[in-house]
N, C-alpha and C. Protein backbone atom coordinates (compact mmCIF):
# COMPACT_ATOMS: atom_id res chain seq x y z
N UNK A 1 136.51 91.11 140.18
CA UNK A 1 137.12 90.93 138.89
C UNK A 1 138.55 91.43 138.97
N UNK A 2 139.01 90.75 138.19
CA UNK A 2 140.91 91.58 138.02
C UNK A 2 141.10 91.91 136.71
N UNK A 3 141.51 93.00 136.72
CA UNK A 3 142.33 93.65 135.74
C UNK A 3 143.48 94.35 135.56
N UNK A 4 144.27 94.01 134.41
CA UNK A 4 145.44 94.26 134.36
C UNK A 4 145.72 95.69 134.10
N UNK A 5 146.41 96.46 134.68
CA UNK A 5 146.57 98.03 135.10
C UNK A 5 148.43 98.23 134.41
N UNK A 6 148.39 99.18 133.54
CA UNK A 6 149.82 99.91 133.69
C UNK A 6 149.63 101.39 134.25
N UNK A 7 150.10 101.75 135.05
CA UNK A 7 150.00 102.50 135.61
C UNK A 7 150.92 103.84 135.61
N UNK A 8 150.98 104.86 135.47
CA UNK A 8 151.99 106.04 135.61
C UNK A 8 152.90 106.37 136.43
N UNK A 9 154.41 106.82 136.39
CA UNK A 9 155.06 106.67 137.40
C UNK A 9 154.02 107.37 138.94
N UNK A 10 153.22 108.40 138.46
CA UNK A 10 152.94 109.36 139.59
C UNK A 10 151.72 108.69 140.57
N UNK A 11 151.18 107.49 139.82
CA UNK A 11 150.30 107.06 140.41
C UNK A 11 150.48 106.18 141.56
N UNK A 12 149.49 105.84 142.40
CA UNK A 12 149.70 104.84 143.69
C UNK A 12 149.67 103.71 143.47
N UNK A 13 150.84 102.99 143.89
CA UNK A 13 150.84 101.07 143.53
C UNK A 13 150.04 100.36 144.46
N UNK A 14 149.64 100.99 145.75
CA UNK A 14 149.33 100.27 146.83
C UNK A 14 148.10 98.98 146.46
N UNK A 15 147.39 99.06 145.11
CA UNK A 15 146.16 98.63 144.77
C UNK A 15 146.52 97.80 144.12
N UNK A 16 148.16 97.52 143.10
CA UNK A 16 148.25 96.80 142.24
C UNK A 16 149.18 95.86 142.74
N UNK A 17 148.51 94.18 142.53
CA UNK A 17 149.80 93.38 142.93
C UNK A 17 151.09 93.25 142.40
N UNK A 18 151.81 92.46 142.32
CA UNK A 18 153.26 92.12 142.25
C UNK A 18 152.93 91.99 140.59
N UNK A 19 152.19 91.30 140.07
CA UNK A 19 152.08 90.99 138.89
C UNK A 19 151.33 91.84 137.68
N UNK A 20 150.49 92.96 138.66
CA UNK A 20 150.42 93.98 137.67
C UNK A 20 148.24 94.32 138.14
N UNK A 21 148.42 93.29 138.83
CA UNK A 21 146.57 93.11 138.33
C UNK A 21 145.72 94.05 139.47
N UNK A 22 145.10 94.78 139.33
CA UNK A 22 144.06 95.32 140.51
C UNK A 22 142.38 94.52 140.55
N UNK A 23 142.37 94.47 141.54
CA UNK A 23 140.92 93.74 141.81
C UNK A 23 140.17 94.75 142.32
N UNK A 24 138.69 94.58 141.50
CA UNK A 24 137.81 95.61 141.47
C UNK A 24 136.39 94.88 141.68
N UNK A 25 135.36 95.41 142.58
CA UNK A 25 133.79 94.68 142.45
C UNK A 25 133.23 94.77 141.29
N UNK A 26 132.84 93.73 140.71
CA UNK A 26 131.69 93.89 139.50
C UNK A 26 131.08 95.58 139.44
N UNK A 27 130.99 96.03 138.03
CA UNK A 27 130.75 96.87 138.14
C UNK A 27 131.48 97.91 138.21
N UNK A 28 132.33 97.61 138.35
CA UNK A 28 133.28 99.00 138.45
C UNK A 28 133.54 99.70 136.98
N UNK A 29 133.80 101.14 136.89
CA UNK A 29 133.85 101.85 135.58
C UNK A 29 135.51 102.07 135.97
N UNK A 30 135.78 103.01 135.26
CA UNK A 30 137.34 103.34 134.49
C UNK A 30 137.61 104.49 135.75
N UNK A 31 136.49 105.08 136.38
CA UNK A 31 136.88 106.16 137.06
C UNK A 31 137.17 105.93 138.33
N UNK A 32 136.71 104.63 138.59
CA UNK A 32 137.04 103.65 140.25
C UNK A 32 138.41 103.33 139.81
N UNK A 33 139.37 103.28 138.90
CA UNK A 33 140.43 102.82 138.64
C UNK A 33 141.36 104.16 139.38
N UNK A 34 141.24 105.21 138.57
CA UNK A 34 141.76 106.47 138.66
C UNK A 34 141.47 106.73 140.21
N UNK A 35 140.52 106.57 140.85
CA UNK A 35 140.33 106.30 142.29
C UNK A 35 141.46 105.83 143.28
N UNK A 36 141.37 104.83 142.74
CA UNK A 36 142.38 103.34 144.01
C UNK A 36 143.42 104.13 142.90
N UNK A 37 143.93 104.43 141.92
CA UNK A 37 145.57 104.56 141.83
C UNK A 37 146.19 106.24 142.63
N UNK A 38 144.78 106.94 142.86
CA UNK A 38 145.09 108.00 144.18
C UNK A 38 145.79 109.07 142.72
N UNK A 39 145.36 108.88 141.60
CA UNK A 39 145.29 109.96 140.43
C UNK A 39 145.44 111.63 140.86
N UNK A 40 146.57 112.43 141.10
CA UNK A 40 146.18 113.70 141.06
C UNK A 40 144.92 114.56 140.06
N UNK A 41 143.99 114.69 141.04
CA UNK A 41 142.86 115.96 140.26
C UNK A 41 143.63 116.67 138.60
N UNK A 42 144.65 117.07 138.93
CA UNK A 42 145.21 118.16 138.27
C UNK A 42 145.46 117.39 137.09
N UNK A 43 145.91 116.06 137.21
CA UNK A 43 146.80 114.91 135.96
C UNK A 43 145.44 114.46 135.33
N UNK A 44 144.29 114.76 135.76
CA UNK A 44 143.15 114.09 134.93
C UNK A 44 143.21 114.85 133.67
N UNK A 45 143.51 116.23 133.67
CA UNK A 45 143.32 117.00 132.25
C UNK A 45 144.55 116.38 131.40
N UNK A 46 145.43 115.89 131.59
CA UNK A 46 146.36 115.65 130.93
C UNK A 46 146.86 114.12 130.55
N UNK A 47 146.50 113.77 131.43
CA UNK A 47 146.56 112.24 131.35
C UNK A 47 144.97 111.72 131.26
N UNK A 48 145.30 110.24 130.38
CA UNK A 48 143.91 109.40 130.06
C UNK A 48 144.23 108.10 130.23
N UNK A 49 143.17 107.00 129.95
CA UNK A 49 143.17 106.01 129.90
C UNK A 49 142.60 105.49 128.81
N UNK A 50 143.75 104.22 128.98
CA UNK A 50 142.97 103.41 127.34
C UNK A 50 142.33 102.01 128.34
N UNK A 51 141.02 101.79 127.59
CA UNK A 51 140.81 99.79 127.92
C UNK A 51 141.18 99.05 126.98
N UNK A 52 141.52 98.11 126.86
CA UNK A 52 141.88 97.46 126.18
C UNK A 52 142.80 97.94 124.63
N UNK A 53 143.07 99.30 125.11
CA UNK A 53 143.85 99.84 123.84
C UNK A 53 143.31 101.15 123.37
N UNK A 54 141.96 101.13 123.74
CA UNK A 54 140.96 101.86 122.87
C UNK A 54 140.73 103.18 123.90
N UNK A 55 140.69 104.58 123.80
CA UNK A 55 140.21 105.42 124.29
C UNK A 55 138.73 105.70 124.67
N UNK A 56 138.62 105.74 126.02
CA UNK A 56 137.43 105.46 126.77
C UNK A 56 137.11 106.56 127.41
N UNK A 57 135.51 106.59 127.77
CA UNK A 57 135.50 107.68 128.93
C UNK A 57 135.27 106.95 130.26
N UNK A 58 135.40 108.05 131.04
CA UNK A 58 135.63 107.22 132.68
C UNK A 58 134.55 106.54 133.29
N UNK A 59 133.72 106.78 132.91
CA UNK A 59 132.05 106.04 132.59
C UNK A 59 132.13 104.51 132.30
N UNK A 60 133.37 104.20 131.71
CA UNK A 60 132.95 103.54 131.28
C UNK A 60 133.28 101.81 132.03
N UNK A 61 132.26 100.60 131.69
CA UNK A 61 132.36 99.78 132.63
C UNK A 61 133.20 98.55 132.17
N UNK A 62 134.01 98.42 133.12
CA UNK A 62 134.88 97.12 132.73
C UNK A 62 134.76 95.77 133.45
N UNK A 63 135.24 95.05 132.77
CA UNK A 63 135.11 93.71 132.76
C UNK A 63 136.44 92.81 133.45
N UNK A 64 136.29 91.67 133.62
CA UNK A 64 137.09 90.69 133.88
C UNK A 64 138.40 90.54 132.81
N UNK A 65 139.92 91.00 133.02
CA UNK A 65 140.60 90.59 132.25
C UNK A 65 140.67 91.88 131.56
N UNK A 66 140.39 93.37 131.63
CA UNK A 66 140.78 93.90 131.06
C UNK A 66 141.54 94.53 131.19
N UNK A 67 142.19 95.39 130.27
CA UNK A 67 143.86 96.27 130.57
C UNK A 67 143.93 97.28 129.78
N UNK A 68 144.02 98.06 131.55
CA UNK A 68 144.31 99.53 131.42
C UNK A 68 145.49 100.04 131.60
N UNK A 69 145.59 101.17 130.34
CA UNK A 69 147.35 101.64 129.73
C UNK A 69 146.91 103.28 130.27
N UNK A 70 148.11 103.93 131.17
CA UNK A 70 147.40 105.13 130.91
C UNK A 70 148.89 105.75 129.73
N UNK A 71 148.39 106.81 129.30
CA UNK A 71 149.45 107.61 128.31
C UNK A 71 149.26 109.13 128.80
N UNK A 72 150.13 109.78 128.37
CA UNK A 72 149.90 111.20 128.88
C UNK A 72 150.28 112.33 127.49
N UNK A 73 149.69 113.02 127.71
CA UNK A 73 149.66 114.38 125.95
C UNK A 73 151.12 115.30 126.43
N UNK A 74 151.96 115.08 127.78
CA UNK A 74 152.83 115.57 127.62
C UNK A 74 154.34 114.48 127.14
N UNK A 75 155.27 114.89 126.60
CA UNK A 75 155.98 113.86 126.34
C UNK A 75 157.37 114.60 126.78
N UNK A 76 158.56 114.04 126.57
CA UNK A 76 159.80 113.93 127.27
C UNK A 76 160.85 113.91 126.13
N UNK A 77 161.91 114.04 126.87
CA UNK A 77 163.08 113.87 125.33
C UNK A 77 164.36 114.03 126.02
């Protein structure tokens, strides 16, 4: 399945193509994402993921066509 990934500057691109999409086996949850983008341990408390917009836990299983935003609780200025 492919799904469309935005990803954090800190995270690993190596998984995502040119156009944005990572391909994943059926079955895959939110936490195989955080996986292949090579997620620092430490950025999990602080950073999350949305599917399709919506705040998820890492449990949780995605589908064909969906898109993951991550956001982070620290912000910048």
């Amino acid at each position: 399945m492919r799904i469309r990934v935005y990803a954090a500057s800190f995270c690993s691109f190596e998984n995502i193509d040119r156009d944005g999409y990572m391909v994943l086996p059926d079955g895959a949850v939110l936490d195989d994402v955080y996986k292949r983008l090579q997620v620092p341990w430490l950025y999990r408390r602080i950073v999350f993921a949305t599917v399709n917009y919506k705040k998820v836990s890492l449990k949780t299983r995605l589908q064909d066509g969906d898109v993951v935003s991550f956001l982070s609780a620290l912000g910048g200025g």
